[in-house]
C-alpha atoms as a PDB file:
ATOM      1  CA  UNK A   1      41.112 -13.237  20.456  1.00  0.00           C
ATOM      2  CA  UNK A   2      40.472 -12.265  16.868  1.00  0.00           C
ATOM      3  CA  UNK A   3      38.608 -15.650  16.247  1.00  0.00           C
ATOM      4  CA  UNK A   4      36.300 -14.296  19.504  1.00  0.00           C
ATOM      5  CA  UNK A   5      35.602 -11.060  18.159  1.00  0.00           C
ATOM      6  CA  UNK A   6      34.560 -12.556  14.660  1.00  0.00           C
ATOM      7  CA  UNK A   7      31.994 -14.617  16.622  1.00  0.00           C
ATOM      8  CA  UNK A   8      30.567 -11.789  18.213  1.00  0.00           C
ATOM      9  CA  UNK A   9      30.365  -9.879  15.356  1.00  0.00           C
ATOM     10  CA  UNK A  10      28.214 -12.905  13.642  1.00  0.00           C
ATOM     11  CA  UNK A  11      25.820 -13.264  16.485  1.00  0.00           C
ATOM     12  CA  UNK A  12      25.329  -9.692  16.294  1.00  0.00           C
ATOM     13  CA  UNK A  13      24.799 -10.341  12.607  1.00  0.00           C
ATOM     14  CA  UNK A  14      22.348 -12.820  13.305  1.00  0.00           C
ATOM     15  CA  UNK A  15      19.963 -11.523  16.122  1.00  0.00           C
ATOM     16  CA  UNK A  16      19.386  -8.141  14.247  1.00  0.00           C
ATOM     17  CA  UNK A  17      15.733  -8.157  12.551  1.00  0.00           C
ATOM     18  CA  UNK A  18      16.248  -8.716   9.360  1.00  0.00           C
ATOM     19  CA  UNK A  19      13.649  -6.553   6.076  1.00  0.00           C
ATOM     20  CA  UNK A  20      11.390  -8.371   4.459  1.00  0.00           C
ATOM     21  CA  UNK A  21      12.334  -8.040   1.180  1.00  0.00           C
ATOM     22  CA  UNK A  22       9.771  -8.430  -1.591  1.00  0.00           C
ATOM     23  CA  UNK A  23      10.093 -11.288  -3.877  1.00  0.00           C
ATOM     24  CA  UNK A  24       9.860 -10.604  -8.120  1.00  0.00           C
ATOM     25  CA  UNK A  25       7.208 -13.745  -7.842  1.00  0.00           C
ATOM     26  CA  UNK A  26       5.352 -12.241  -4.931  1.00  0.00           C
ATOM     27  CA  UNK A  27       5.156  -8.655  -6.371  1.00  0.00           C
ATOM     28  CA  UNK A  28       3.926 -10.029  -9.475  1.00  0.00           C
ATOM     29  CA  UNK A  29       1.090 -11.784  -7.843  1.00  0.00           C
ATOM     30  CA  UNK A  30       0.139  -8.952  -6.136  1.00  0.00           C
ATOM     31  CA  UNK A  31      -0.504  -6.577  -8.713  1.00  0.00           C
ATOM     32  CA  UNK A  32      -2.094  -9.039 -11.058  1.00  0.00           C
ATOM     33  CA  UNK A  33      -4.699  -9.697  -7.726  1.00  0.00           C
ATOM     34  CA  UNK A  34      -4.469  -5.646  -8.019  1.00  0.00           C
ATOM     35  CA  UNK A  35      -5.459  -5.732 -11.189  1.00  0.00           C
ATOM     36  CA  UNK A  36      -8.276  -8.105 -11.034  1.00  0.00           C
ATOM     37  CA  UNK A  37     -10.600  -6.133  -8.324  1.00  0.00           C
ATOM     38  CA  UNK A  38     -10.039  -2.897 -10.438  1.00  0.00           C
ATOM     39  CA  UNK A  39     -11.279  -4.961 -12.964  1.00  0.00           C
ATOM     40  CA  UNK A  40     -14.252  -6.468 -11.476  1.00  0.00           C
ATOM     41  CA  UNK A  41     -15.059  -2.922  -9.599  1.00  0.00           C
ATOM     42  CA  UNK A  42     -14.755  -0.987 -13.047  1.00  0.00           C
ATOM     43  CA  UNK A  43     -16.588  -3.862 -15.225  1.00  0.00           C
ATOM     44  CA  UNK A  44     -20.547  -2.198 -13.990  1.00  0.00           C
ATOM     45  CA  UNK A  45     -19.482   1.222 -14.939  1.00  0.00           C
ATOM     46  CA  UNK A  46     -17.899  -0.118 -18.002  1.00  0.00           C
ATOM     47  CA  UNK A  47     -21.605  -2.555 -19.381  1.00  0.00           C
ATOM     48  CA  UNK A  48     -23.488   0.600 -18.249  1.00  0.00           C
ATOM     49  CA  UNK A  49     -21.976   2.868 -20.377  1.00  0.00           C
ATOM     50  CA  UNK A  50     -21.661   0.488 -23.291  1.00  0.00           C
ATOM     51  CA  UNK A  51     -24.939  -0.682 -22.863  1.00  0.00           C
ATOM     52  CA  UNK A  52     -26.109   3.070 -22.929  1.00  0.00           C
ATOM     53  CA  UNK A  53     -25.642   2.593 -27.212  1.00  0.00           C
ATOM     54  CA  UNK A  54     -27.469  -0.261 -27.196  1.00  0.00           C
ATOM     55  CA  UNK A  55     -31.050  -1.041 -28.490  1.00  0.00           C
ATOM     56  CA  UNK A  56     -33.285  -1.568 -25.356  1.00  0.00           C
ATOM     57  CA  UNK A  57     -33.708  -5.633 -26.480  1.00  0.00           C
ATOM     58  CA  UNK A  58     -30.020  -6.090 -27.562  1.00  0.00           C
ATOM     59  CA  UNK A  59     -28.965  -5.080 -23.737  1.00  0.00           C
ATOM     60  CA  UNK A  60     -29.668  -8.271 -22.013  1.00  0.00           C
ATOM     61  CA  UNK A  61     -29.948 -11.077 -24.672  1.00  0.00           C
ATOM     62  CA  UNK A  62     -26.351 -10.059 -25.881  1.00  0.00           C
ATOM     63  CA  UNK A  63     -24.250  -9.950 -23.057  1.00  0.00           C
ATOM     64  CA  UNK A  64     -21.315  -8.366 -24.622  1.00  0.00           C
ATOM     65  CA  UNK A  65     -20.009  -5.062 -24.110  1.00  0.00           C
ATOM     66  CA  UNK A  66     -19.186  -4.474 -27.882  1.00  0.00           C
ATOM     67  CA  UNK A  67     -22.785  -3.275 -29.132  1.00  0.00           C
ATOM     68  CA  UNK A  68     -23.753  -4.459 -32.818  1.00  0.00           C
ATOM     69  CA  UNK A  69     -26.026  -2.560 -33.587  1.00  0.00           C
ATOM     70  CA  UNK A  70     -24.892   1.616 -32.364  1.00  0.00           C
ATOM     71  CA  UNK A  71     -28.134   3.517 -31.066  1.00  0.00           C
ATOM     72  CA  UNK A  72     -27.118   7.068 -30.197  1.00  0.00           C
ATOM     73  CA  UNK A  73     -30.762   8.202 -30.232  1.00  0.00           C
ATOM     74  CA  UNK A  74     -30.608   6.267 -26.303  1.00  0.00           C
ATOM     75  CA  UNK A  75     -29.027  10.199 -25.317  1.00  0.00           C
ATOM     76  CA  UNK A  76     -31.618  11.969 -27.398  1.00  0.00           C
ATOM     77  CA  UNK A  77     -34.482   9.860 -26.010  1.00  0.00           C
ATOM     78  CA  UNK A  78     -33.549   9.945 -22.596  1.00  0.00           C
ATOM     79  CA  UNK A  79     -32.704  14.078 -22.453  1.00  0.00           C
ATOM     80  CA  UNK A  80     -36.168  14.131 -23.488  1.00  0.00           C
ATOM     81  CA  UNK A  81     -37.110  12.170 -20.434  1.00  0.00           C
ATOM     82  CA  UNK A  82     -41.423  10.551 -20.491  1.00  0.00           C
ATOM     83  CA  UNK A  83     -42.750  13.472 -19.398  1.00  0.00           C
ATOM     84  CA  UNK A  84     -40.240  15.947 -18.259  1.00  0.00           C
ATOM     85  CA  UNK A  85     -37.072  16.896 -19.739  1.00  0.00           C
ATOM     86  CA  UNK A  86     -34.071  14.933 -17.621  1.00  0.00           C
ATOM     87  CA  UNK A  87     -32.452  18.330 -17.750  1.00  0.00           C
ATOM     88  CA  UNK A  88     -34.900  19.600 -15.113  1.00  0.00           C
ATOM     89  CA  UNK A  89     -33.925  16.827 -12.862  1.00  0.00           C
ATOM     90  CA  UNK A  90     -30.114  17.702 -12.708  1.00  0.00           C
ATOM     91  CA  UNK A  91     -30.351  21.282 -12.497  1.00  0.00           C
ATOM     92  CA  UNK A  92     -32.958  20.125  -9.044  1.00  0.00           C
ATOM     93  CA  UNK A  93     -30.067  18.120  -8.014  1.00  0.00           C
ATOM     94  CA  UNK A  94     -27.313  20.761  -8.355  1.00  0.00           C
ATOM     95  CA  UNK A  95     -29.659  22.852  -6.960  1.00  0.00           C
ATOM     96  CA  UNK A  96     -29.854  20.810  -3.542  1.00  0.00           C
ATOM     97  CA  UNK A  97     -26.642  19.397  -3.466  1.00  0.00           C
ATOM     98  CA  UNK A  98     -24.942  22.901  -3.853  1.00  0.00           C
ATOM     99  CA  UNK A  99     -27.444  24.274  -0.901  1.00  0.00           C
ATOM    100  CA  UNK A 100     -26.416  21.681   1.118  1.00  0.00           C
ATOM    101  CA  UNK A 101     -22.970  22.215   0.493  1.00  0.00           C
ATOM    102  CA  UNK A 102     -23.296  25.951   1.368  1.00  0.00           C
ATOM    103  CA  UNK A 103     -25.321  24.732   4.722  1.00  0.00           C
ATOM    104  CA  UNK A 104     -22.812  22.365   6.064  1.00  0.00           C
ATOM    105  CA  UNK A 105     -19.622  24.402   5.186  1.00  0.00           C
ATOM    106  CA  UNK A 106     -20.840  27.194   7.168  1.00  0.00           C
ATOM    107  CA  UNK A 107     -22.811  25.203  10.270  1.00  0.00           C
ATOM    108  CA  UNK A 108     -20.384  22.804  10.610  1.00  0.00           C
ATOM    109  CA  UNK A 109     -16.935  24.589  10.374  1.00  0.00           C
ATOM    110  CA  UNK A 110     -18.835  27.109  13.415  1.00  0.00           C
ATOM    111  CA  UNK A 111     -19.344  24.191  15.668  1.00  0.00           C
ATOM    112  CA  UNK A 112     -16.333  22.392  15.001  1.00  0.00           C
ATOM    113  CA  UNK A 113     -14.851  26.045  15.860  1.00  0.00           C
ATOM    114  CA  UNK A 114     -16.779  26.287  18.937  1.00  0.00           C
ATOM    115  CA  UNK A 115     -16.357  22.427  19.835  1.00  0.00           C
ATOM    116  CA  UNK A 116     -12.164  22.546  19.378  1.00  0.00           C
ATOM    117  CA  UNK A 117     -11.448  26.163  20.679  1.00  0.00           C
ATOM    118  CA  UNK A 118     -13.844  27.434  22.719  1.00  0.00           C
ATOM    119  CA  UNK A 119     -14.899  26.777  26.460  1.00  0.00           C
ATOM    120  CA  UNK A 120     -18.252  27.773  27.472  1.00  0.00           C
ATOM    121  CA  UNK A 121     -20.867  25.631  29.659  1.00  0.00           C
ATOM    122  CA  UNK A 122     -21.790  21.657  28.479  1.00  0.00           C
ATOM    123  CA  UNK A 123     -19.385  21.313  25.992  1.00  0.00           C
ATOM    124  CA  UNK A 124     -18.550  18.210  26.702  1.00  0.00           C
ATOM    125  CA  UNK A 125     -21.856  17.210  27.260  1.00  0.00           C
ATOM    126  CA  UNK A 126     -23.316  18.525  23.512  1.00  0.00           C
ATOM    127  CA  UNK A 127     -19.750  17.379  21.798  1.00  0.00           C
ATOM    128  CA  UNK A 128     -20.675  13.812  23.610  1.00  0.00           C
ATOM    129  CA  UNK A 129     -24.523  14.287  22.197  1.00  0.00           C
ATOM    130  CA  UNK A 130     -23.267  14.764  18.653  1.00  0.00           C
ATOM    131  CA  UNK A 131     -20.529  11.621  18.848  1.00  0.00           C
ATOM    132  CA  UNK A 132     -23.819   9.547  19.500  1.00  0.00           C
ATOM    133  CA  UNK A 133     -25.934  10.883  16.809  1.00  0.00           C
ATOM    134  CA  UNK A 134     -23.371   9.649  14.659  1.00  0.00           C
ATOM    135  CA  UNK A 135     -23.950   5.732  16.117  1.00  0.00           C
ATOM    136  CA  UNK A 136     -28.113   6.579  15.502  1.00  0.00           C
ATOM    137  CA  UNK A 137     -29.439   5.335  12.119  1.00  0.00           C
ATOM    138  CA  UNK A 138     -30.852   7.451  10.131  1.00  0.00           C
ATOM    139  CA  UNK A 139     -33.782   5.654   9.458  1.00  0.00           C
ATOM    140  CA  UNK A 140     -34.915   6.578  13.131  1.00  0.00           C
ATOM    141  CA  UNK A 141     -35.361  10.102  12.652  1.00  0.00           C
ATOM    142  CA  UNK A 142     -37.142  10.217   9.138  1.00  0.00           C
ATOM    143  CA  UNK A 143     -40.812   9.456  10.513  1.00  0.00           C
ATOM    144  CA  UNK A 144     -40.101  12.523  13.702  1.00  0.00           C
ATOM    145  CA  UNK A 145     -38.402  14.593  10.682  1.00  0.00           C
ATOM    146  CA  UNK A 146     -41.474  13.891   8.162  1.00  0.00           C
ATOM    147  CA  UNK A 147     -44.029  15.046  10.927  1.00  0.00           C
ATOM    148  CA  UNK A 148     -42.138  17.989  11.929  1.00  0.00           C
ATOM    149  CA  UNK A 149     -41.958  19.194   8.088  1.00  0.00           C
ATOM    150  CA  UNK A 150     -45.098  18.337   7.224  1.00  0.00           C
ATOM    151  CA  UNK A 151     -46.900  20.667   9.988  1.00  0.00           C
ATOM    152  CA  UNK A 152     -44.284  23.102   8.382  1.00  0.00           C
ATOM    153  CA  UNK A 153     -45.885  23.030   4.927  1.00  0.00           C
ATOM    154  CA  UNK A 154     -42.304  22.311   3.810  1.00  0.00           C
ATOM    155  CA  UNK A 155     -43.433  18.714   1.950  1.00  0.00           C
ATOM    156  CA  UNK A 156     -43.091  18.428  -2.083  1.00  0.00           C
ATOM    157  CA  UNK A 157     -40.177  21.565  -1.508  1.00  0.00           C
ATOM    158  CA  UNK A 158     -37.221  21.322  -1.626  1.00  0.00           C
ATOM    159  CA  UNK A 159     -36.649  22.967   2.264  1.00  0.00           C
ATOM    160  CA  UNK A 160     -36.568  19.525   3.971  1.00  0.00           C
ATOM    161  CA  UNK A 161     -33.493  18.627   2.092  1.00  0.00           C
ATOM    162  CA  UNK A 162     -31.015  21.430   1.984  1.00  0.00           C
ATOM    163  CA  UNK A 163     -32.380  23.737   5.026  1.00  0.00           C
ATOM    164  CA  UNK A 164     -31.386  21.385   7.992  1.00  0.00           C
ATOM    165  CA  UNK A 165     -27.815  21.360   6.629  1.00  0.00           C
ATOM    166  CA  UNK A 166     -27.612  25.176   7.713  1.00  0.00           C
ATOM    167  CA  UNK A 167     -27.954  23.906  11.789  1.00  0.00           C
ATOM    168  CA  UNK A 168     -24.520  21.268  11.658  1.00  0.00           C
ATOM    169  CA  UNK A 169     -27.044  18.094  11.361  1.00  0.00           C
ATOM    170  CA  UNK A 170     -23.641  16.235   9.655  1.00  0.00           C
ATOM    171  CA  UNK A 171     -22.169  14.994  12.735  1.00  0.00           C
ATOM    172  CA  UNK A 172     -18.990  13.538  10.507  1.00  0.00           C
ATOM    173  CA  UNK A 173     -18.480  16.718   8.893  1.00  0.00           C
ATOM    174  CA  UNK A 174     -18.113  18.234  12.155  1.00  0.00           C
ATOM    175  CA  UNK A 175     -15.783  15.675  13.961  1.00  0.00           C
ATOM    176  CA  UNK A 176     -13.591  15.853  10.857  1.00  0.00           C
ATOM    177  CA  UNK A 177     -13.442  19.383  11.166  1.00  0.00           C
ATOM    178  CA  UNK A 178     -13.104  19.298  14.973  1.00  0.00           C
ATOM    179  CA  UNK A 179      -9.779  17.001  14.552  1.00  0.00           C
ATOM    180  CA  UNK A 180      -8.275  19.503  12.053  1.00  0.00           C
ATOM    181  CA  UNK A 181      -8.643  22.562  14.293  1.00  0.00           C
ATOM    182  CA  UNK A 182      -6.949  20.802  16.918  1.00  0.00           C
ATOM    183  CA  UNK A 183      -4.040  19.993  14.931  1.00  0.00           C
ATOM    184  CA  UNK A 184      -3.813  23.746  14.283  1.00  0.00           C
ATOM    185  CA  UNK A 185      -1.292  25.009  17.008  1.00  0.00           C
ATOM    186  CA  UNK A 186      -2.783  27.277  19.517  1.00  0.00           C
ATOM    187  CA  UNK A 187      -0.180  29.908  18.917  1.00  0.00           C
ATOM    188  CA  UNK A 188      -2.147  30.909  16.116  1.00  0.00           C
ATOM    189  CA  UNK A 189      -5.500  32.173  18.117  1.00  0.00           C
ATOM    190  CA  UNK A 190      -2.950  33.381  21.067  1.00  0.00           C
ATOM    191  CA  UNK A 191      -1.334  36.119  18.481  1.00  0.00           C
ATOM    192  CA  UNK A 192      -4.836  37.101  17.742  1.00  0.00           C
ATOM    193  CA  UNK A 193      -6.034  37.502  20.463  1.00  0.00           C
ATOM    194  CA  UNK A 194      -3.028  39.648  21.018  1.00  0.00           C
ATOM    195  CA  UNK A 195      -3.779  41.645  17.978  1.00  0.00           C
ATOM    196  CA  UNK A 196      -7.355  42.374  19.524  1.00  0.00           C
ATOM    197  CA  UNK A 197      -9.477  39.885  17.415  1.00  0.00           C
ATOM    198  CA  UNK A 198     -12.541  38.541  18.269  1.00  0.00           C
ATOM    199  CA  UNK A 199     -13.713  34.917  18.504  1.00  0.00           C
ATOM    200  CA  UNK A 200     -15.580  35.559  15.498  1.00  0.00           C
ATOM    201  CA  UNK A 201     -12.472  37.697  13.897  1.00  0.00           C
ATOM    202  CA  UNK A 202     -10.211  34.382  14.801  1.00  0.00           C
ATOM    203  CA  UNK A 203     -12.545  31.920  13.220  1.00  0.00           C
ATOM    204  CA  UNK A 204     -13.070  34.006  10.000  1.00  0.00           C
ATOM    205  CA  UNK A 205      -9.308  35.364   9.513  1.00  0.00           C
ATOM    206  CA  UNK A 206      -7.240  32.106  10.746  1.00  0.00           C
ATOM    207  CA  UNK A 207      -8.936  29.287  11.433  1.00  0.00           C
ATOM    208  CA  UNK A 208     -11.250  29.339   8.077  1.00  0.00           C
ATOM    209  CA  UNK A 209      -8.712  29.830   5.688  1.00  0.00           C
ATOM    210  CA  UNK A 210      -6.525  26.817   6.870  1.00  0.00           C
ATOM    211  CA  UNK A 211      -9.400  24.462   7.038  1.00  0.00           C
ATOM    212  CA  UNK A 212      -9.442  23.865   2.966  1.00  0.00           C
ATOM    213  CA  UNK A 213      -8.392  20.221   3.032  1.00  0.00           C
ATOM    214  CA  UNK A 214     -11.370  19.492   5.311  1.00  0.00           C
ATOM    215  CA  UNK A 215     -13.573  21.773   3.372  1.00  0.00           C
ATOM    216  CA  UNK A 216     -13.116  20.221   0.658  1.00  0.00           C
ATOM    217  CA  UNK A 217     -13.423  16.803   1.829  1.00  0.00           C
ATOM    218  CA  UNK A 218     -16.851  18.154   3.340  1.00  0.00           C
ATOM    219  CA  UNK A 219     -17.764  19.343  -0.296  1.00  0.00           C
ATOM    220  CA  UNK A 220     -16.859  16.209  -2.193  1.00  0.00           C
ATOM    221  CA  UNK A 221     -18.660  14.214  -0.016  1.00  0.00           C
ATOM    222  CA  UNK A 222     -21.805  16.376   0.892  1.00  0.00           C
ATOM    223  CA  UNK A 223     -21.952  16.435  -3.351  1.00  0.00           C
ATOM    224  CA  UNK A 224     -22.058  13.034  -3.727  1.00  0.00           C
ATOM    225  CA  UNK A 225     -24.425  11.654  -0.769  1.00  0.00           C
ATOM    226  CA  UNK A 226     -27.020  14.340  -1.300  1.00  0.00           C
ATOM    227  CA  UNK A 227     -26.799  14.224  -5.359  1.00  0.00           C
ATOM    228  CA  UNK A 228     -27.249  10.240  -5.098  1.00  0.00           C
ATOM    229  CA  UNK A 229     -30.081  10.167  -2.392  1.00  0.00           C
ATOM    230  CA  UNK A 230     -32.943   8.737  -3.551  1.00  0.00           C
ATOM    231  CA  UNK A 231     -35.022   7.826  -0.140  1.00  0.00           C
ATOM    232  CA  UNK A 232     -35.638  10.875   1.345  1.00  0.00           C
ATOM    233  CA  UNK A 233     -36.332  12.452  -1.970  1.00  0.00           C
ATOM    234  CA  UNK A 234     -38.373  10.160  -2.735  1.00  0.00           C
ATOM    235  CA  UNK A 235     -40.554  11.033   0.711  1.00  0.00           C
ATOM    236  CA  UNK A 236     -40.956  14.491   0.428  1.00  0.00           C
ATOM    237  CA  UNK A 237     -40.806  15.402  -3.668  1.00  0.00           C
ATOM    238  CA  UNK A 238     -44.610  14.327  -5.399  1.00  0.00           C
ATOM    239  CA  UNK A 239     -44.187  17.024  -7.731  1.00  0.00           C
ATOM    240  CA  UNK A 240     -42.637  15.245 -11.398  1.00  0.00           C
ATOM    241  CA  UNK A 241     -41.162  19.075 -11.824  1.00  0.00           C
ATOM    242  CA  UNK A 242     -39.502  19.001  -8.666  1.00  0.00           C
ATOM    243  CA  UNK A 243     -37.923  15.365  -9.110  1.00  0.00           C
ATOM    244  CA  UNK A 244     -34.249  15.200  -8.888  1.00  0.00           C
ATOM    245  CA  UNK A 245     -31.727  12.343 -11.121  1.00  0.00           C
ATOM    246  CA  UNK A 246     -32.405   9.485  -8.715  1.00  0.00           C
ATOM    247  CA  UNK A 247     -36.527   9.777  -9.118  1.00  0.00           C
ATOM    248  CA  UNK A 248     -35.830  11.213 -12.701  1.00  0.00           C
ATOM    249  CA  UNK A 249     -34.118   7.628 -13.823  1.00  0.00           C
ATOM    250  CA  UNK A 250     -36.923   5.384 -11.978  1.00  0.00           C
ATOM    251  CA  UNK A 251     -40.154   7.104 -14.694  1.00  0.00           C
ATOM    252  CA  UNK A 252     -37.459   4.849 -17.267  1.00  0.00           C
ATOM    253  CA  UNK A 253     -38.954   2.054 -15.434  1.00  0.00           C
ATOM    254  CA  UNK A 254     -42.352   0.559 -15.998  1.00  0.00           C
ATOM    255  CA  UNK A 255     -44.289  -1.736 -13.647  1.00  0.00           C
ATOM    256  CA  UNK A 256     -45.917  -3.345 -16.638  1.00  0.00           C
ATOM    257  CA  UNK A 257     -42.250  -4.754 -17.955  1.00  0.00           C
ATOM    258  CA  UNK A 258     -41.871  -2.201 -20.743  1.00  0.00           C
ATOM    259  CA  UNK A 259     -38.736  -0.271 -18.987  1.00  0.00           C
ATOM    260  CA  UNK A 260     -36.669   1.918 -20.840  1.00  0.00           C
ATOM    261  CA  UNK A 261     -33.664  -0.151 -20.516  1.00  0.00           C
ATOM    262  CA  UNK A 262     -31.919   1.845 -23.306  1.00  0.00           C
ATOM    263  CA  UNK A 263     -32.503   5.898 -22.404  1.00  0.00           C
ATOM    264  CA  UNK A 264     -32.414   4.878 -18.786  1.00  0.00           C
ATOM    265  CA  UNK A 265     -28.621   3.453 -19.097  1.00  0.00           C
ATOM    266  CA  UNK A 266     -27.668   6.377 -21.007  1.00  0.00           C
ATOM    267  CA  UNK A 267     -29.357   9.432 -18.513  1.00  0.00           C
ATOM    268  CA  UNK A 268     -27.566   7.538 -15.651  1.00  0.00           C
ATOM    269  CA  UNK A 269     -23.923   7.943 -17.192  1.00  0.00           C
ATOM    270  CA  UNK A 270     -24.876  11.327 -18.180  1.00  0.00           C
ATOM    271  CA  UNK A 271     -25.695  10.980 -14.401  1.00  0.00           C
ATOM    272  CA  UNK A 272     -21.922  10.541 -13.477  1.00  0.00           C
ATOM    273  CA  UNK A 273     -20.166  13.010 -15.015  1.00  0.00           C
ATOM    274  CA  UNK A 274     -20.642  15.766 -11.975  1.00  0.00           C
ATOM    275  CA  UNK A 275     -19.792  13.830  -9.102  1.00  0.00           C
ATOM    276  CA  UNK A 276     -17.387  12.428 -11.063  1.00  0.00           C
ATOM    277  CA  UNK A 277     -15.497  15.141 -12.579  1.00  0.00           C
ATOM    278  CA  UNK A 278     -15.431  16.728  -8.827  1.00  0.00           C
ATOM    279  CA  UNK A 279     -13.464  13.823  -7.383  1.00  0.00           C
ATOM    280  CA  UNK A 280     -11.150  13.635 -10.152  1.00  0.00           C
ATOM    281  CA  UNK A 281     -10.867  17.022  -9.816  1.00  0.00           C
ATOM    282  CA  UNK A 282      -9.972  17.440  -5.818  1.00  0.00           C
ATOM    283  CA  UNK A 283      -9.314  13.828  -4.872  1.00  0.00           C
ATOM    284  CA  UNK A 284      -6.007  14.801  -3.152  1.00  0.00           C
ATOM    285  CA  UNK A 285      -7.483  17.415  -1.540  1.00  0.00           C
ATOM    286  CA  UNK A 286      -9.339  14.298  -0.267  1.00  0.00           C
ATOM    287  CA  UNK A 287      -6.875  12.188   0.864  1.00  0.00           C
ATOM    288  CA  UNK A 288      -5.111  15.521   2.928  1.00  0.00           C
ATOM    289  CA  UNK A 289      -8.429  16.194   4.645  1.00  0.00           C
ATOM    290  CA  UNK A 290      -8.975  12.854   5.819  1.00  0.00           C
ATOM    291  CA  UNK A 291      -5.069  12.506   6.621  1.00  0.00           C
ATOM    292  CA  UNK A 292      -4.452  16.073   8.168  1.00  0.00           C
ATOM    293  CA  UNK A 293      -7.800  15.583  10.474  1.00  0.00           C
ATOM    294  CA  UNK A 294      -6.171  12.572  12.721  1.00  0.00           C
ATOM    295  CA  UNK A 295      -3.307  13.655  13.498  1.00  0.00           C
ATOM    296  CA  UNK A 296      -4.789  14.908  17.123  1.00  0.00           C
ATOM    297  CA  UNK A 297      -7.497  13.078  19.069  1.00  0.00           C
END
């Protein structure tokens, strides 16, 4: 009987599913493969800025990132720009980028409001409209959008590339924000109602206030995409004053073959520092927004 009941008890042993446990060899090899994509991701960022005190013809006939001869004066040269001071550019960048910012964290938190809460006629219909803009590429619409601001007057301003933010034209921005509200319990917008608040009153007192982590995911990214786009600044800006970083680091280059190699390295890790001090700064705000949005289809 007892030599039964040990049996059992090893075949019930045995059958259970049984943890992977990681081995000392295997761990090992995967942070040393870990280690060796951060380090070919981080080496570009890493020649740029060394090359940045570099002389323009020690940059690519020493391929080193050790410079040996230290030229500083790249940073002096380049803030000076070749014929407009590079400081104009970024304050036209911050400029736009913190317009659009405004524009799509007010446009797109009201119709991700309207999309997740309220019920009103073709809802589904416009909610299934903006899923498909999102599958368009963008290329399609820039010749319509170029016509339509040109008989505006808006071309060489800066209107065509902050003002359509204001009308929820970021179709991520406002399914993110549409998956977040719906994670919000429904409680919330029952007790006021209760307390005699509006719509309006419910999206401004509750709902606003808890979407942060998407706000800020909308920020971080709306920074970086419009600070860093170079096409459709490069459409409607013909004025060298109204140039932003991206056109402000191609007058370095010169058809002829006499580019700036030097100034040009250095403006564009001057170029960095904004976007990047504002994901170092809220990067786990990041990760929550993206998180907290899908938790609710």
């Amino acid at each position: 009987m007892a030599t039964e009941r040990l049996t059992a008890i090893r075949d019930d042993v045995e059958s259970r599913p049984t943890t992977r446990r990681w081995v000392p060899g295997r761990r090992l090899l995967a942070h040393f493969a870990l280690i060796v994509v951060t380090l070919v991701m981080l080496y570009p960022l890493v020649w740029m800025v060394a090359s940045s005190f570099k002389p323009t013809d020690e940059i690519f006939s020493q391929p080193g990132l050790v410079p040996r001869h230290f030229e500083p004066s790249n940073y002096a040269e380049g803030w000076k720009g070749v014929s407009t001071a590079f400081s104009i550019f970024i304050e036209n960048s911050l400029f736009i980028s913190v317009a659009a910012i405004i524009g799509n964290v007010i446009s797109c938190s009201l119709a991700a409001y309207a999309f997740a809460r309220l019920n009103f006629i073709g809802r589904r219909i416009a909610y299934a409209t903006m899923l498909v803009t999102l599958m368009l590429p963008t290329h399609v619409t820039l010749v319509p959008q170029y016509i339509l601001f040109n008989k505006l007057g808006w071309v060489n301003t800066f209107y065509p590339l902050f003002v359509p933010h204001f009308f929820a034209v970021d179709a991520f921005f406002v399914l993110l924000m549409v998956q977040f509200i719906r994670s919000l319990p429904r409680e919330l917008d029952e007790a006021a109602r209760l307390d005699g608040c509006s719509p309006w009153q419910t999206y401004r007192y509750i709902v606003f206030p808890l979407l942060r982590p998407a706000l800020v995911t909308t920020i971080i990214f709306t920074f970086i995409w419009t600070y860093n786009d170079f096409f459709k600044q490069l459409i409607y800006l013909n004025d060298v004053q109204l140039f932003t970083v991206p056109l402000g680091l191609r007058q370095f280059l010169d058809s002829t073959g006499d580019s700036s190699w030097g100034p040009m390295l250095a403006m564009s890790t001057l170029a960095l520092v904004p976007p990047l001090v504002l994901f170092v700064t809220f990067q786990r705000k990041i990760v929550d927004g993206v998180a907290t949005s899908g938790l609710k289809g």
